[in-house]
N, C-alpha and C. Protein backbone atom coordinates (compact mmCIF):
# COMPACT_ATOMS: atom_id res chain seq x y z
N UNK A 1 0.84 -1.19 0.00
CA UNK A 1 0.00 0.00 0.00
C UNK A 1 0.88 1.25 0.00
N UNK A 2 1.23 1.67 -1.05
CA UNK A 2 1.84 2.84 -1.50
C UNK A 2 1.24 3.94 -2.28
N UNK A 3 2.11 5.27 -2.10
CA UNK A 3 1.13 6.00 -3.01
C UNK A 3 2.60 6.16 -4.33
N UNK A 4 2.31 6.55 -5.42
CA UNK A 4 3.37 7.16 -6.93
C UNK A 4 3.29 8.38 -6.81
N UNK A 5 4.26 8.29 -7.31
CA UNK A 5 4.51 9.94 -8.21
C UNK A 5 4.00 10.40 -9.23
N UNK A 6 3.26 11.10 -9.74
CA UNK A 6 2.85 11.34 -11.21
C UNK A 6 3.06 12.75 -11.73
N UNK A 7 3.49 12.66 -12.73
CA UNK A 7 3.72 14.06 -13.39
C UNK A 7 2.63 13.92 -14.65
N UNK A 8 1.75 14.59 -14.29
CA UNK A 8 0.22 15.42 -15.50
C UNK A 8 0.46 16.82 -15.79
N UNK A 9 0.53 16.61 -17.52
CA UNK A 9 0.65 18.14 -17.77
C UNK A 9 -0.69 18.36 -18.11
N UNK A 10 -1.93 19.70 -17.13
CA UNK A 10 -3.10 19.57 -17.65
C UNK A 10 -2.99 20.30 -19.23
N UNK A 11 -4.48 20.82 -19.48
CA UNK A 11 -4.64 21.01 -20.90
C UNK A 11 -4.21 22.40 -21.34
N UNK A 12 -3.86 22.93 -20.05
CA UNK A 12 -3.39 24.64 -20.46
C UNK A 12 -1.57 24.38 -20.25
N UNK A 13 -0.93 23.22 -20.32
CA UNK A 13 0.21 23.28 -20.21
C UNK A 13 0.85 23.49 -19.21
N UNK A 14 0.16 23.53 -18.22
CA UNK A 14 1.06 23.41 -17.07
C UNK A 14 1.09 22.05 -16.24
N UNK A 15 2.35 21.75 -15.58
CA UNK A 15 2.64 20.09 -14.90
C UNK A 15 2.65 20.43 -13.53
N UNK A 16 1.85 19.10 -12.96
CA UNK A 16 1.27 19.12 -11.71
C UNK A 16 2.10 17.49 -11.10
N UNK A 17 2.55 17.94 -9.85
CA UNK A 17 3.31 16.33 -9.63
C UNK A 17 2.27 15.98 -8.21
N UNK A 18 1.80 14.80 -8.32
CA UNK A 18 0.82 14.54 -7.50
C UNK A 18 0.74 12.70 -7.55
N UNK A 19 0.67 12.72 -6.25
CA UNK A 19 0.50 11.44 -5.20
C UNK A 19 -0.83 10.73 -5.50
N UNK A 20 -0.65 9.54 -6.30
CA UNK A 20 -1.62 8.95 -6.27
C UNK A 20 -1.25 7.47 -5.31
N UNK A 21 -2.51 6.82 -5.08
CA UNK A 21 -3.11 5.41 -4.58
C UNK A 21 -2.84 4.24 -5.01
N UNK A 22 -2.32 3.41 -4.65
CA UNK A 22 -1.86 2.55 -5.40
C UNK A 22 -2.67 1.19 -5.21
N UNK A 23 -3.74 1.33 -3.84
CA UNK A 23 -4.58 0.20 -2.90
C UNK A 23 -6.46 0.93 -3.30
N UNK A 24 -6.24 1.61 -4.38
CA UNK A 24 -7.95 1.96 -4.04
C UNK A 24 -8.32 1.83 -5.58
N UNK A 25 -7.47 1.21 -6.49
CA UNK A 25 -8.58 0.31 -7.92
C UNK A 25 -8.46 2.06 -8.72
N UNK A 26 -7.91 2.82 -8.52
CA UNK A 26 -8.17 4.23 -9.73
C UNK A 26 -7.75 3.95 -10.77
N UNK A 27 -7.85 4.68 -11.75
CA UNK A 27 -7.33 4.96 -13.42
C UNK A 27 -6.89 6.09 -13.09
N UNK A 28 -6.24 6.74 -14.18
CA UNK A 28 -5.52 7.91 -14.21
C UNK A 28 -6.74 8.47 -14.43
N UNK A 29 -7.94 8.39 -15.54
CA UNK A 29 -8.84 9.29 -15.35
C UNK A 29 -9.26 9.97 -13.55
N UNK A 30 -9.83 8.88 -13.23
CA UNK A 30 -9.88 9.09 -11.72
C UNK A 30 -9.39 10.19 -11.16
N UNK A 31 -7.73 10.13 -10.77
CA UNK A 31 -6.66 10.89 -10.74
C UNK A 31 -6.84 12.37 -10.87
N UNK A 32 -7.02 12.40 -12.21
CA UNK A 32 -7.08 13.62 -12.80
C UNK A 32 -8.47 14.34 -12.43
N UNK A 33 -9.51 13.50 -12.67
CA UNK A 33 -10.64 14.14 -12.02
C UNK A 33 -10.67 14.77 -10.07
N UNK A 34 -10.16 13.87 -9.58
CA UNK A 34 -10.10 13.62 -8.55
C UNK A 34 -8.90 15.12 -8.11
N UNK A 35 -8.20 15.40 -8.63
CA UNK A 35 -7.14 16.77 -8.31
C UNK A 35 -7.87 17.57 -9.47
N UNK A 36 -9.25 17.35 -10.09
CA UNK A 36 -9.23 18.71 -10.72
C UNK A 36 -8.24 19.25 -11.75
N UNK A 37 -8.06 18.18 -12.73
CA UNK A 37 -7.06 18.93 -13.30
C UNK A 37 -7.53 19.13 -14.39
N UNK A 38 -8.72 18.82 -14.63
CA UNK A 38 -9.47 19.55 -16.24
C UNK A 38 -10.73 19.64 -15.69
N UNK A 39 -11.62 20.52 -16.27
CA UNK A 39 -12.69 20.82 -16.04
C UNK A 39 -13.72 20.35 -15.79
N UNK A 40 -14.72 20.21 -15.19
CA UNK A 40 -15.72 19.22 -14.91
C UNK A 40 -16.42 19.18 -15.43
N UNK A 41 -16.88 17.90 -15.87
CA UNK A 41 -17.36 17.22 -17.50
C UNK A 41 -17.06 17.62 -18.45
N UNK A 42 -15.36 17.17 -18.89
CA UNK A 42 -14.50 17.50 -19.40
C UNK A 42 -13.83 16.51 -19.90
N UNK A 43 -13.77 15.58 -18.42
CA UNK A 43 -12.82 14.53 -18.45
C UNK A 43 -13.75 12.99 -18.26
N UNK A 44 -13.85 11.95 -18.90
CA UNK A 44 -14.36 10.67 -18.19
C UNK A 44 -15.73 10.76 -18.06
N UNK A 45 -16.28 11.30 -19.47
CA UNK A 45 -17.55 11.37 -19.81
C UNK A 45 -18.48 9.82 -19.87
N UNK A 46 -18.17 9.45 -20.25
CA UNK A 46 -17.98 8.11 -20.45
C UNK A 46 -18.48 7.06 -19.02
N UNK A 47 -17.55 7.76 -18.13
CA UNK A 47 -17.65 7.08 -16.75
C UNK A 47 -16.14 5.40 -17.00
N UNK A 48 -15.72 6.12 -17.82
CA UNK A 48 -14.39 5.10 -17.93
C UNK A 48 -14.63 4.00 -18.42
N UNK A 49 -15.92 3.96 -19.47
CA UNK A 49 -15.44 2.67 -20.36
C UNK A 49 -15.50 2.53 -21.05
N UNK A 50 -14.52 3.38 -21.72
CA UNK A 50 -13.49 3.34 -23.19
C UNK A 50 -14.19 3.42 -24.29
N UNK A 51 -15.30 4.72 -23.99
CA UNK A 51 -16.19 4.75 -24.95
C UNK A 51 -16.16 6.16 -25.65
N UNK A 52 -15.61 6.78 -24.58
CA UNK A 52 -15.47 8.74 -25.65
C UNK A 52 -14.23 8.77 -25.69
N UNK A 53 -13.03 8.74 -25.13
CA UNK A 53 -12.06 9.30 -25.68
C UNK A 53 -11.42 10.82 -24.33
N UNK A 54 -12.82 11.25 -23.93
CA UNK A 54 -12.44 12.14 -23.39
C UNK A 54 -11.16 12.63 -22.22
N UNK A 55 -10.62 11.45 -21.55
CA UNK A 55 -9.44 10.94 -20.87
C UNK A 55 -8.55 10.62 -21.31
N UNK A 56 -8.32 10.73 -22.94
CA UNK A 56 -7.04 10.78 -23.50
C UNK A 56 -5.96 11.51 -23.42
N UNK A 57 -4.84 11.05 -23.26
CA UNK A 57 -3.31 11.34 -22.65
C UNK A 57 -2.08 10.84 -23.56
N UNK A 58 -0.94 11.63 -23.40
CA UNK A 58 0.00 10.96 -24.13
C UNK A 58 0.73 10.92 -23.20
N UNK A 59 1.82 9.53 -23.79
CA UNK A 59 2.48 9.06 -21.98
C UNK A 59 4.42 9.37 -22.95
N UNK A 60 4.13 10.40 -21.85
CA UNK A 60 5.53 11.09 -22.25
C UNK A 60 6.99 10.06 -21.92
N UNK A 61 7.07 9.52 -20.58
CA UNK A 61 7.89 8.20 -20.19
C UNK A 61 7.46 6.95 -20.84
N UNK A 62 9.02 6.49 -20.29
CA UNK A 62 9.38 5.15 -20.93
C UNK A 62 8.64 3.53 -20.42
N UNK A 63 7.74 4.38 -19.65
CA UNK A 63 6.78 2.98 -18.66
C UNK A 63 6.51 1.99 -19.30
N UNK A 64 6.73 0.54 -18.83
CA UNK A 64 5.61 -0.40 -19.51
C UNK A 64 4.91 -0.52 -19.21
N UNK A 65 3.45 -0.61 -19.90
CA UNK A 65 2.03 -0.05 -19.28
C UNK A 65 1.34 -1.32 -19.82
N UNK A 66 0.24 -1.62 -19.21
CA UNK A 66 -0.05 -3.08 -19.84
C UNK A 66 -0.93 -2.64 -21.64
N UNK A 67 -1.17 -3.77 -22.14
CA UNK A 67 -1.49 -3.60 -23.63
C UNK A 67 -2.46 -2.93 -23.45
N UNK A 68 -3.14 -1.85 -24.73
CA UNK A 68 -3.91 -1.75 -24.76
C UNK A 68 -5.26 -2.29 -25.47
N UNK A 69 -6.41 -2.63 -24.54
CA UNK A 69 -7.21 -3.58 -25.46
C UNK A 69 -8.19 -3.24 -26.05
N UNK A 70 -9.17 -4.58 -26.95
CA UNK A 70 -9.74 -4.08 -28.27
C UNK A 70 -10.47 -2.73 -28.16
N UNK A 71 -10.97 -2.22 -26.75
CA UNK A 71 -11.72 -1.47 -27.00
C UNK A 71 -10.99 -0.06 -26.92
N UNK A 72 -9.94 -0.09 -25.94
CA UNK A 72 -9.29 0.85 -25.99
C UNK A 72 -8.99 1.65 -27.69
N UNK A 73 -8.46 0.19 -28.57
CA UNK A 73 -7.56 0.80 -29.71
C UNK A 73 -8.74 0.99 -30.47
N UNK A 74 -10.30 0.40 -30.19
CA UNK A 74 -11.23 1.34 -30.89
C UNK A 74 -11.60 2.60 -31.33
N UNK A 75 -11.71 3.10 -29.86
CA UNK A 75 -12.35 3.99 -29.50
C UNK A 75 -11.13 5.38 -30.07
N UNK A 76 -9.97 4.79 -29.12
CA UNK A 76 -8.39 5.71 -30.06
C UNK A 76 -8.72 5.62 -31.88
N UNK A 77 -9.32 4.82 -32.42
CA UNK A 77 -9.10 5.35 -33.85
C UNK A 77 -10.09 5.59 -34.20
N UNK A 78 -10.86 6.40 -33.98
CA UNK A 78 -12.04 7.78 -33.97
C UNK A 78 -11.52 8.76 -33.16
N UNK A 79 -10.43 8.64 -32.43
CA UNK A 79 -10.43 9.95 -31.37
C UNK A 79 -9.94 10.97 -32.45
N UNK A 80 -9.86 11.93 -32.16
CA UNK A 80 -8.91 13.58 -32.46
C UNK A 80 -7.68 12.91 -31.98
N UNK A 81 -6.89 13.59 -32.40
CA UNK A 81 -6.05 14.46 -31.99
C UNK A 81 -4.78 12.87 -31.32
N UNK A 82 -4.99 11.99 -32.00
CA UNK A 82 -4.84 10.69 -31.77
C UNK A 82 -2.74 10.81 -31.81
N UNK A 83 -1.98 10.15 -30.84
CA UNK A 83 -0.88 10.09 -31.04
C UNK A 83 -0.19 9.07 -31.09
N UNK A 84 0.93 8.36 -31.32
CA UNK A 84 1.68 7.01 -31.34
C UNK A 84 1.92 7.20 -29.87
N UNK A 85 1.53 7.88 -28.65
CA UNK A 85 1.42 7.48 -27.16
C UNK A 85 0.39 8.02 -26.67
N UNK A 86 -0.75 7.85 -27.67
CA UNK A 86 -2.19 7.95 -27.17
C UNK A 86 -2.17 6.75 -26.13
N UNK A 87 -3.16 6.75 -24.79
CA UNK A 87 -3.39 5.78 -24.53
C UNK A 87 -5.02 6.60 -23.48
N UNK A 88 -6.32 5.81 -23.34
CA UNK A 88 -7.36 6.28 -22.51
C UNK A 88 -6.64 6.06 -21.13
N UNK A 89 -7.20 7.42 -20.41
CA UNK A 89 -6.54 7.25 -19.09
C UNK A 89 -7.40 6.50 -18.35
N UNK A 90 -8.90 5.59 -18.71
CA UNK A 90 -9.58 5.02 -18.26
C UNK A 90 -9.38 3.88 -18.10
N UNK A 91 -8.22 3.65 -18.76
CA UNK A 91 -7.44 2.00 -19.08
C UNK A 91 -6.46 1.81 -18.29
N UNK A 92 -5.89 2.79 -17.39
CA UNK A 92 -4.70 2.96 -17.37
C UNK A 92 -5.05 2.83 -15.44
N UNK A 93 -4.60 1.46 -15.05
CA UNK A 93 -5.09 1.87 -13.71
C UNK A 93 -4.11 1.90 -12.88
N UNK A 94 -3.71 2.68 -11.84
CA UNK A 94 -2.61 3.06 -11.03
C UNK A 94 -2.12 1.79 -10.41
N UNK A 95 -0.71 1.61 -10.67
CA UNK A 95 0.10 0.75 -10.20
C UNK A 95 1.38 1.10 -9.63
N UNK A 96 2.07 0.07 -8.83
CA UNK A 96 3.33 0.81 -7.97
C UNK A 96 4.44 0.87 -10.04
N UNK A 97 4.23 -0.13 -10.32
CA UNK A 97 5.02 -0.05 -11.81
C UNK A 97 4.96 1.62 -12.42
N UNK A 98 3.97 2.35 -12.12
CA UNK A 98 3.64 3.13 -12.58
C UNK A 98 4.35 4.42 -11.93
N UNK A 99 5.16 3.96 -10.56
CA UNK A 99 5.59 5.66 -10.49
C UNK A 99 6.76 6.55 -10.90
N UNK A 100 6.25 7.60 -10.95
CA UNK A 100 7.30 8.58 -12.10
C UNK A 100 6.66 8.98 -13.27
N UNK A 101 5.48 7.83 -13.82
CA UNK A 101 5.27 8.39 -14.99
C UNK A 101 4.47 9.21 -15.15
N UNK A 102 4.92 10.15 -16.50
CA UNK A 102 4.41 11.39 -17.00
C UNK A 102 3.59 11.42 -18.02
N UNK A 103 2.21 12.19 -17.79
CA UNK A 103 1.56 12.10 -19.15
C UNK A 103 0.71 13.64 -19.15
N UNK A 104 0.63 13.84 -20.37
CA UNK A 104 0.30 14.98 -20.96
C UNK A 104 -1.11 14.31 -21.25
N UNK A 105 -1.97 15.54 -20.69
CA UNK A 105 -3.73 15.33 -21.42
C UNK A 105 -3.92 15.68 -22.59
N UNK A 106 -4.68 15.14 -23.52
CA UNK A 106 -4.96 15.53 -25.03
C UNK A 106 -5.65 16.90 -24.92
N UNK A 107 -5.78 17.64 -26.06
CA UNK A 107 -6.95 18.90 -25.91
C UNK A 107 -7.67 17.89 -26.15
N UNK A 108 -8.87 18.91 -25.43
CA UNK A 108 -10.26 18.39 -25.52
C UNK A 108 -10.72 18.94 -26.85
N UNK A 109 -11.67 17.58 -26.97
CA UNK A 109 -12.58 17.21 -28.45
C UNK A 109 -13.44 18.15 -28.25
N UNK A 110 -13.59 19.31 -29.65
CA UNK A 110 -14.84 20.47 -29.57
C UNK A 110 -15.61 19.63 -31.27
């Protein structure tokens, strides 16, 4: 029962380093909702299952993150603004593997 490190750059470009949970089941969406770091109903429209896109992130570190699956790489090829380190932050659920890593939020889909 540990908490990580995370470095989130929100959507206006600025990086926020913040302590997440490593014993309470979150996603990075979570996370991010949870410190407010994008606007409310903004982020994890969806309710996290991998159905809008709206929790999309690019993962700036070298983490190995587990695969992403069918629905994930769905839903990523309709998104905007789509990158070769797109990944839904709804997929992405906090692990001790996970601390240090950095991810940048996508702009949001208008």
């Amino acid at each position: 029962m540990t908490d990580i490190k995370l470095k989130i750059t929100d959507r206006d470009g600025v990086m926020h380093e913040i302590e997440a949970p490593t014993d309470m089941n979150m996603n990075l969406m979570e996370v991010v909702r949870s410190y407010e770091l994008a606007p409310e109903g903004t982020i994890g429209i969806c309710g996290g299952m991998a159905m809008c896109a709206s929790c999309q992130c690019y993962v700036l570190s070298d983490h190995e993150l587990p695969e992403k699956s069918d629905d994930e790489e769905a839903m990523l090829a309709e998104a905007f603004n789509v990158k070769e380190n797109s990944r839904l932050g709804c997929q992405l659920h906090i692990s001790e593997e996970m601390d240090g890593l950095e991810v940048e939020l996508a702009p949001e889909e208008l």
